[in-house]
Each structure stands twice: as C-alpha cells, then as structure tokens.
Protein backbone atom coordinates (compact mmCIF):
# COMPACT_ATOMS: atom_id res chain seq x y z
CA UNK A 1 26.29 77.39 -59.11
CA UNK A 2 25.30 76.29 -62.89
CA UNK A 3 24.67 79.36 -65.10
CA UNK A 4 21.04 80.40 -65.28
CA UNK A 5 20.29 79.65 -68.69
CA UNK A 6 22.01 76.10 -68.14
CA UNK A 7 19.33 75.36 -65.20
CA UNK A 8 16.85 76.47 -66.51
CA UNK A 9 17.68 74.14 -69.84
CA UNK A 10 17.69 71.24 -67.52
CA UNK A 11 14.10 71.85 -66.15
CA UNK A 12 12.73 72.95 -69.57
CA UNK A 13 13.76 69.10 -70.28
CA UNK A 14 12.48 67.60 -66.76
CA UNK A 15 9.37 69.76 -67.38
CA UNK A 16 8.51 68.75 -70.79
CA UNK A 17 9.09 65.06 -69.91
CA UNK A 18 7.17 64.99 -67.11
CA UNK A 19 3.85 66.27 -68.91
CA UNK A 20 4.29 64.16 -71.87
CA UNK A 21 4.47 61.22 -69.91
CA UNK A 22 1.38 62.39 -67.75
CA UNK A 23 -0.13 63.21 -71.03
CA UNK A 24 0.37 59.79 -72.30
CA UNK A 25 -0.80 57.79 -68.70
CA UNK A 26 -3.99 60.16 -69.52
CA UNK A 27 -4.28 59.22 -73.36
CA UNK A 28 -3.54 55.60 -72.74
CA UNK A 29 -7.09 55.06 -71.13
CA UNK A 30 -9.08 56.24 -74.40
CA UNK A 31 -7.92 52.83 -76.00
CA UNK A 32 -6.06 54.34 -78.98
CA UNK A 33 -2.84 53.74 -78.01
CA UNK A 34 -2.22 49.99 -78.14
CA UNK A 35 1.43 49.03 -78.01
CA UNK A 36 2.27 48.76 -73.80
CA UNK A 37 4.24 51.48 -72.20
CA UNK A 38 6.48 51.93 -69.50
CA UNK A 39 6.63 55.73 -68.13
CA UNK A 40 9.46 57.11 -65.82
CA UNK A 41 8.05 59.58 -63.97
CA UNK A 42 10.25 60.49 -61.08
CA UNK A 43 13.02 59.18 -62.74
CA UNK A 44 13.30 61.61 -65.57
CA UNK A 45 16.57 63.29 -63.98
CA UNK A 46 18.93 61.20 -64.75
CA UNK A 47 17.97 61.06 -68.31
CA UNK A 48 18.11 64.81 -68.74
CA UNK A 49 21.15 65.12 -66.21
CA UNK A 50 23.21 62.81 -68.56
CA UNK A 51 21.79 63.56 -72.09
CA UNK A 52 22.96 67.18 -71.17
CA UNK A 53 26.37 66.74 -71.63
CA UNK A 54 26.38 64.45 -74.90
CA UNK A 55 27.08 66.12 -77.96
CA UNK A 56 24.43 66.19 -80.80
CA UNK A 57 26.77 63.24 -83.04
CA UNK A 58 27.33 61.34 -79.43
CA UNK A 59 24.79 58.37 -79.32
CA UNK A 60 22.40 56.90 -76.89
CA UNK A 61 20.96 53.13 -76.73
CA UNK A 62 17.87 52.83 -74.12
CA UNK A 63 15.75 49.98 -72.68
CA UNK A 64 11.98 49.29 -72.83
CA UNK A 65 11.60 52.61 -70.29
CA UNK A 66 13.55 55.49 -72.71
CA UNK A 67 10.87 57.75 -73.62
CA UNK A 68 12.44 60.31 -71.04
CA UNK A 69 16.20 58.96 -73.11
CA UNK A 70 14.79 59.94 -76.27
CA UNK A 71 13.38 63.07 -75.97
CA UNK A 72 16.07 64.40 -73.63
CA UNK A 73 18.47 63.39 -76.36
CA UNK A 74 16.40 65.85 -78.96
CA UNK A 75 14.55 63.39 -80.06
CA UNK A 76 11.23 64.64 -82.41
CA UNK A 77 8.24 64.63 -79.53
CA UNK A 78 5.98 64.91 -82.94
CA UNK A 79 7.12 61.58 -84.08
CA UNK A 80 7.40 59.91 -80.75
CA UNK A 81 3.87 60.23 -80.23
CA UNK A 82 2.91 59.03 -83.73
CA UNK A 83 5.03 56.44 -82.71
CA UNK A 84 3.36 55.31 -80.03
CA UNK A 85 -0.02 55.66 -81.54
CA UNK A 86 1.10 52.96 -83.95
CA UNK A 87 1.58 56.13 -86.89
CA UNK A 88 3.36 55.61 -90.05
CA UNK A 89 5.12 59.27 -89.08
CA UNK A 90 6.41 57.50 -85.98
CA UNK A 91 10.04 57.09 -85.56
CA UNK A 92 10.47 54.04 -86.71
CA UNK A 93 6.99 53.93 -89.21
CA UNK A 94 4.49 53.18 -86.46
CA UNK A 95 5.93 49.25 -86.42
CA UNK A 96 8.07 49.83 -83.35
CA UNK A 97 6.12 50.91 -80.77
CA UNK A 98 6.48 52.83 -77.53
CA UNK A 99 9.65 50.34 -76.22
CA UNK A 100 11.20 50.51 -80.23
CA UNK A 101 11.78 54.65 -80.65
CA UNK A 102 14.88 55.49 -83.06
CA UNK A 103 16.42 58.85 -84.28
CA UNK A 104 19.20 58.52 -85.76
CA UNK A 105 19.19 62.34 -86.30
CA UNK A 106 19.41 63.06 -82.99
CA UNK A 107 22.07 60.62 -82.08
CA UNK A 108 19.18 58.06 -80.39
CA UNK A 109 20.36 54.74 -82.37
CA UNK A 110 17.85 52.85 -80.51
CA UNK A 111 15.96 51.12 -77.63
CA UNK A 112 15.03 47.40 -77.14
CA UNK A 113 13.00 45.76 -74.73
CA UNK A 114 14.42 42.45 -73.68
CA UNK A 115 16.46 43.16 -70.38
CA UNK A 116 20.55 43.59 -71.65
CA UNK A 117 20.20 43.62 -75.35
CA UNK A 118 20.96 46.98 -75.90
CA UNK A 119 24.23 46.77 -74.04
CA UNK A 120 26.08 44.28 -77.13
CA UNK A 121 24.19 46.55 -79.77
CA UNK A 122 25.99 49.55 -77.66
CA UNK A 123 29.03 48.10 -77.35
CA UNK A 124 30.25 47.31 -80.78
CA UNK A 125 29.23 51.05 -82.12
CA UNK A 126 31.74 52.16 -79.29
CA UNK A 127 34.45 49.64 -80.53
CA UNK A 128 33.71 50.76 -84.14
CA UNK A 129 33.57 54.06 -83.30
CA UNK A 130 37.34 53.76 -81.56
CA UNK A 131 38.50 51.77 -84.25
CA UNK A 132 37.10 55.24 -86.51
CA UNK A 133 38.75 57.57 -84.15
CA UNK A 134 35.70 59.74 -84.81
CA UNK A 135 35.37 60.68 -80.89
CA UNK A 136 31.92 60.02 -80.51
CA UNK A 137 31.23 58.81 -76.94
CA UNK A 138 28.03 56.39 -76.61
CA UNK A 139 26.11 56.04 -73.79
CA UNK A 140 23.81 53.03 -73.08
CA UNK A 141 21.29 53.26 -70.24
CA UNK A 142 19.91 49.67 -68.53
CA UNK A 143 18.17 48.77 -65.27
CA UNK A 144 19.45 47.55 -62.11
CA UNK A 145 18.05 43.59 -63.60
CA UNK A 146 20.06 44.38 -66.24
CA UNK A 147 23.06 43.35 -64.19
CA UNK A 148 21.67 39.78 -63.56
CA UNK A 149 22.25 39.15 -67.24
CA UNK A 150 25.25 37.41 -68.19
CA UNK A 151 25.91 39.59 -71.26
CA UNK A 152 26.29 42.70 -68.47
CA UNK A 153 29.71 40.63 -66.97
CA UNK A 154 30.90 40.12 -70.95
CA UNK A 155 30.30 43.92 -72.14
CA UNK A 156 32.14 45.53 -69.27
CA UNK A 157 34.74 43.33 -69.19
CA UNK A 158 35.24 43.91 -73.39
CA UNK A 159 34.97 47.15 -72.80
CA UNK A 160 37.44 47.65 -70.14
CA UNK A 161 39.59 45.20 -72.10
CA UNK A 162 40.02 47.88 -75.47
CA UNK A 163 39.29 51.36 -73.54
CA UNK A 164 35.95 51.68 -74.96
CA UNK A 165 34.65 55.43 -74.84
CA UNK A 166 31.37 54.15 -73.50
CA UNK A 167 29.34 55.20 -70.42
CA UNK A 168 26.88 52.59 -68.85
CA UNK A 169 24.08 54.17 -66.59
CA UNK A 170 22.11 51.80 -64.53
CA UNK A 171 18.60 53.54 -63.49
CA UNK A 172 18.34 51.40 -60.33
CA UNK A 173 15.26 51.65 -58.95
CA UNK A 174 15.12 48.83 -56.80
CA UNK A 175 12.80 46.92 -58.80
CA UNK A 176 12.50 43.99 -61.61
CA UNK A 177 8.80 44.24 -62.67
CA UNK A 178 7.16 43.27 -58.78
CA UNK A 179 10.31 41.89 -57.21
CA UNK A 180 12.91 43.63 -54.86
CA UNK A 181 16.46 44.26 -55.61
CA UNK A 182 16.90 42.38 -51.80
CA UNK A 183 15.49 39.89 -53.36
CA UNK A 184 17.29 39.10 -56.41
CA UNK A 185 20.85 40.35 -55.49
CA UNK A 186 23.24 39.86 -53.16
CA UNK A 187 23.54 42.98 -50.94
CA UNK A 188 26.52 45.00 -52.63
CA UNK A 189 25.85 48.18 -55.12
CA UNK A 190 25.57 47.33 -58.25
CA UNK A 191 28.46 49.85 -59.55
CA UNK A 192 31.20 47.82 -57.10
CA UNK A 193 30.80 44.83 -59.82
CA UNK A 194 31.39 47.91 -62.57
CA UNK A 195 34.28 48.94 -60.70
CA UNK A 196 35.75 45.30 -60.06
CA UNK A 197 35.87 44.81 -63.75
CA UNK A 198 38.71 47.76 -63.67
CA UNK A 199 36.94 50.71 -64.78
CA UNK A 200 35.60 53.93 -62.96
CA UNK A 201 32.67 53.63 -61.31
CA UNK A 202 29.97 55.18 -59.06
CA UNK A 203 26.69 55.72 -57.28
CA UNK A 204 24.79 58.78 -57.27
CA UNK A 205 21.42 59.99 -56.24
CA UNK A 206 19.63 59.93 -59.49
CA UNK A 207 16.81 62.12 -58.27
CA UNK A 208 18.74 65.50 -57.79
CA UNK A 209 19.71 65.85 -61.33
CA UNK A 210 22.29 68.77 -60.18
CA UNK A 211 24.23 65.61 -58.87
CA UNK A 212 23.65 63.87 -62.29
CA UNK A 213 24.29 66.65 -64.14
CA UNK A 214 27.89 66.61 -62.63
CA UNK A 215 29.07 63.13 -62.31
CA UNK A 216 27.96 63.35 -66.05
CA UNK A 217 30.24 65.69 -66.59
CA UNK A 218 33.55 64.67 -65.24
CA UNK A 219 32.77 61.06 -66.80
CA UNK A 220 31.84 61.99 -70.08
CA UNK A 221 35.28 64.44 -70.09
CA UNK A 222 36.92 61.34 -68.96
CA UNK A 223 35.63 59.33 -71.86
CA UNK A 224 36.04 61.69 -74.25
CA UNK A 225 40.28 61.86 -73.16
CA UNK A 226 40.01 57.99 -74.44
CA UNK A 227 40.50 57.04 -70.97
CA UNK A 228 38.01 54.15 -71.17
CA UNK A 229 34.40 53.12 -70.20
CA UNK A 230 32.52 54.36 -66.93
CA UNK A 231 29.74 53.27 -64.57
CA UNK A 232 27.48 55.29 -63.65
CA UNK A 233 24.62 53.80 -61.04
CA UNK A 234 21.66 55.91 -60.00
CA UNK A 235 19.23 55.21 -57.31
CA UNK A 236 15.78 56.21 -58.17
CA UNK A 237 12.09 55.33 -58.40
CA UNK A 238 9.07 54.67 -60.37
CA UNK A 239 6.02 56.53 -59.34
CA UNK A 240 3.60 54.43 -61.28
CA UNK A 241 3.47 50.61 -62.41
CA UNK A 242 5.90 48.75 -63.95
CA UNK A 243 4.06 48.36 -67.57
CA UNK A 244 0.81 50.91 -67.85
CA UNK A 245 -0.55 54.37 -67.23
CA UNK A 246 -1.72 53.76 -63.39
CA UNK A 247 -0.52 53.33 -60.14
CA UNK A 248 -0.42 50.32 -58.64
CA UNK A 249 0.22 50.30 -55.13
CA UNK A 250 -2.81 48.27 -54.01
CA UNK A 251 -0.91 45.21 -55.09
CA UNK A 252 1.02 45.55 -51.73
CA UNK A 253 4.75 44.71 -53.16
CA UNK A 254 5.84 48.05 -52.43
CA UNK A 255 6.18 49.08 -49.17
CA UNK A 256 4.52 52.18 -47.97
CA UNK A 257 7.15 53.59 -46.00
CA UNK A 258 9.53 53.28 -48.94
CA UNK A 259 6.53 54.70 -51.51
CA UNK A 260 6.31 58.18 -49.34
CA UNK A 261 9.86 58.60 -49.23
CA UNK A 262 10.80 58.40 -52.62
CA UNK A 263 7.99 60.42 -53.92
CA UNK A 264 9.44 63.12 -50.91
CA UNK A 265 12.46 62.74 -53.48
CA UNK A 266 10.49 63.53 -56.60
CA UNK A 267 12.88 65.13 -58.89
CA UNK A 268 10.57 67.92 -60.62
CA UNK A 269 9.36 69.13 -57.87
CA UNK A 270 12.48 69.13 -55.96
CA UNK A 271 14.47 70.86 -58.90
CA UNK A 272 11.43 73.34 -59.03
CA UNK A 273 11.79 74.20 -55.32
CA UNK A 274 15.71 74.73 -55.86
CA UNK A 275 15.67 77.28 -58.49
CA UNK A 276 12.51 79.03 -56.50
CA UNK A 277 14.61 79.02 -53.30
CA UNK A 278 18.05 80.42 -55.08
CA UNK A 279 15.66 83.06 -57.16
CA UNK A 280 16.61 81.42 -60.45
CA UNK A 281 13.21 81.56 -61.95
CA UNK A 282 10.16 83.17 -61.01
CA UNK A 283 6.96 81.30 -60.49
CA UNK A 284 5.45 83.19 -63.47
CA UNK A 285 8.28 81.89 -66.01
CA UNK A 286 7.85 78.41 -64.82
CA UNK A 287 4.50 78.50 -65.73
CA UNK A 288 5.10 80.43 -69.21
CA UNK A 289 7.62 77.40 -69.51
CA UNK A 290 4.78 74.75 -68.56
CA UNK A 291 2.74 76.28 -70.84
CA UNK A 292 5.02 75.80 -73.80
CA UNK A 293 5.33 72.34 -73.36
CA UNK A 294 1.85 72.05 -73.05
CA UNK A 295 1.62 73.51 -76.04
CA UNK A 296 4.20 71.02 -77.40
CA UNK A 297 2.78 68.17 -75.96
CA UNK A 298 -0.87 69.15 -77.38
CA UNK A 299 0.45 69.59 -81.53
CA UNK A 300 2.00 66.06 -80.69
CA UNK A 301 -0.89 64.50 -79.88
CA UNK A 302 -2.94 66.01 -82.58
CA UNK A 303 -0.17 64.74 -85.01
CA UNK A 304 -0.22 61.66 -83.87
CA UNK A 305 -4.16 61.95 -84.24
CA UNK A 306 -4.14 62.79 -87.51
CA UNK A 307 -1.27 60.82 -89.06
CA UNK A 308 -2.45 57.68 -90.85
CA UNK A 309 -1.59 53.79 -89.99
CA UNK A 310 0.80 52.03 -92.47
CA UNK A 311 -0.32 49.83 -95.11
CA UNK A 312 -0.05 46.52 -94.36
CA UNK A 313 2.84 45.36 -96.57
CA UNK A 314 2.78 41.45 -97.36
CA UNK A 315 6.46 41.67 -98.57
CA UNK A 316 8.45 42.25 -95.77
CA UNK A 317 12.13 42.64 -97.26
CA UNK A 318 10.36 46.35 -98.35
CA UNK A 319 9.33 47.26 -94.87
CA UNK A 320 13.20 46.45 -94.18
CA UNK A 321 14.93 47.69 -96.68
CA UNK A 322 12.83 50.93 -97.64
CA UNK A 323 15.08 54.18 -97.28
C-alpha cells in the first residue's frame, strides 16, 4: 500500500476538484459566467492519478475539458475562477475562457479546444525540450475523438521516430459530444493504434486512480530514462453533459444500463470508501478536508466576484504582447 500521507494527497486533489466543479455547475445557472464549460466529474482520477507524478518544471497541455488538468497540476484555483468569470485576474486576463486556462508557473502551458490541437503544440516543446536535454517530461491529455484526427497518426509516429519524452493520455469515455465510440470507430482499443506506432502502450481503468496513480508511475520513470513516448488510455465517464452544468440524460443517447454502471464506478466515492475500509482516514478528517476546500472553493469565487473585467483594448498587438 501507498504511504498515508501520499493517499490522502491524492483525495485532497479528487476532493477539491470535485466541489469546484459542482461549485461551478451550481454558479453557472446565475448567468454570470458566460464563456461554455465542460466539467469532468467522475473523471477527475486520472487527472490527479497522473499529475501526481510530474514534477513542478514537467509540463501539461489539456483539451477543452482540463479544469480537473489544471488544478491537479497546481494550478491557482483563485485565478481559474476569475478566469472563467471572464476576470482580468484570470489566467490568461479573463480573454481565454473556461476551455483557454494557462500557468506557466505551474508547468500548465496550456489547453485548446478544437479536438487534436494541443497534441502538435505538445509535441514540439517535447522535441525542444530533448534537443535542451533539460529532462522535462510533457504530458498532453486528449479524448478518445482525438484519435480520429489525422494529426493523432503524425504526432505519435514523430514522436516515436526521435524518442520523444512525452506521455499521451487519452480520457476515453466512450463519447464524441452525443455519439458512441461503436459508432465512430472500428472495434479495437484505442491504445493498440499507440502501440502499433512502436511505442509502449496501455489501457487502464481510469476510475480507480490507485491504478492511475501506478501506470503513471512506471511510464513517467520510463520517460524520464529517455526511453521514448508512452500511451496511456483510460476508460472513464462523464456524469453530466457534454458542454454545460446539467445532466442530460433525457436526451436518450446514453443508455441507462451503461449510465448506472459507470456512476457505480464513480471515482470519489470509490477512493473515499477505500481509505474508510483500510482505516486510512477517519470520517471526521475527510470532512475537516471537505471543509477546506470548501473554504478554498468559496475565496475563489468571491475573487472572481470581485475582480474587475478588462478594458476593452482597440489595439490588439498590446493585448498580445503585454508582459
């Protein structure tokens, strides 16, 4: 077994994303947050499980879904929210948005929203990196429709090519907006197209983030030995809707059946029962550590409340270029 003080890292960090994104599905329906977001509840394991074992000075690239990628990476949860409240103390001035959060910081370069653009942007910091010998690993995190993008084929193959010290995780969770993996994919996993390319590659159960945590681990080490790229794929699963604060399983393109058993998989509450069940934590520290992050997630909000929107500035090459 993990040490304590290493599990109960990884649930502080499950915890606190968790609420925030709760806190933020809640938030969203006051009307003050416009920019659209995408929440991953019940698949915030695999973010923490991997973010664990980067380094500070390692860096992370994320998709359109990476508010549980940047605040598992250390990213500022004051500035996130001021972010996404459209806040010139956001992350990246209150012009980005929820699906645009940077910190560079914290070693979170960026996330982009268009399905495989991140992965090029990833890629050639982990060439220049190599060509620095500074032995930063990167890791970029995409979605299973990532791999129905032609740029997916040309980055792994690159980066098998020059033994890239990069890590791709795939957060598959079976579904492209309202359609079906089945439906868009041939039935193979995902990580057997990683591995055909030539480099090591593998599928875990992204919602038991002691299983992330380790895979992680031995891939990262691998990577870090300059012994090339790796492929991660985790199976997961969305609680809520693809784009929004709500559920929407009235729409009826999720199957029932498959709905109940993957929230029987959620990875909070499963993590929770673990440490409860191997007398880890007691119930009363869990909720002294629920209680923090409350606390957290509260001064976040009320920075984000308070902050001020940026002046509209007519000359853009300043909004670019300003330090």
């Amino acid at each position: 077994m993990m040490k304590k003080q290493n599990l109960i890292s990884l649930y502080k960090k499950l915890i606190l994303i968790r609420l925030t994104e709760e806190a933020i599905a809640l938030k969203y329906q006051e009307r003050e947050i416009r920019c659209p977001v995408h929440l991953s509840i019940g698949q915030e394991a695999i973010a923490v499980g991997v973010c664990e074992n980067l380094k500070k000075d390692d860096i992370v690239y994320s998709t359109h879904r990476c508010h549980a990628h940047y605040i598992a990476k250390g990213g500022d949860l004051n500035r996130m929210m001021a972010e996404i409240y459209g806040k010139v103390t956001g992350c990246a001035k209150g012009r980005g948005g929820s699906m645009h959060l940077v910190d560079l910081e914290a070693g979170f370069w960026g996330a982009t929203p268009i399905v495989g653009n991140s992965l090029p942007v990833a890629l050639g910091v982990a060439f220049a990196n190599k060509l620095k010998g500074n032995k930063k690993a990167v890791a970029v995190f995409i979605g299973d429709g990532t791999a129905e993008e032609g740029v997916f084929h040309e980055c792994l193959n690159f980066a098998v090519l020059h033994k890239l010290p990069i890590l791709f995780v795939c957060e598959n969770n079976l579904f492209s907006v309202y359609t079906h993996l089945k439906e868009r994919q041939h039935t193979r996993p995902i990580y057997k197209i990683a591995e055909a390319h030539g480099m090591e590659a593998y599928q875990k159960d992204g919602n038991d983030i002691l299983e992330v945590y380790k895979i992680s681990s031995s891939i990262i080490d691998h990577i870090r030995k300059g012994q090339g790229p790796a492929f991660l794929e985790f199976m997961t699963y969305r609680h809520r809707e693809h784009c929004g604060p709500f559920y929407d399983d009235q729409l009826g393109y999720r199957d029932q059946k498959e709905v109940k058993y993957w929230l029987k998989k959620d990875p909070v509450t499963n993590f929770k029962k673990y440490l409860l069940d191997h007398k880890v934590i007691l119930e009363t520290e869990m909720e002294k550590i629920k209680k923090e992050a409350m606390g957290k997630i509260t001064r976040a909000l009320d920075f984000a409340k308070k902050s001020k929107f940026p002046k509209q500035e007519k000359d853009f090459r300043k909004l670019i270029y300003a330090k």
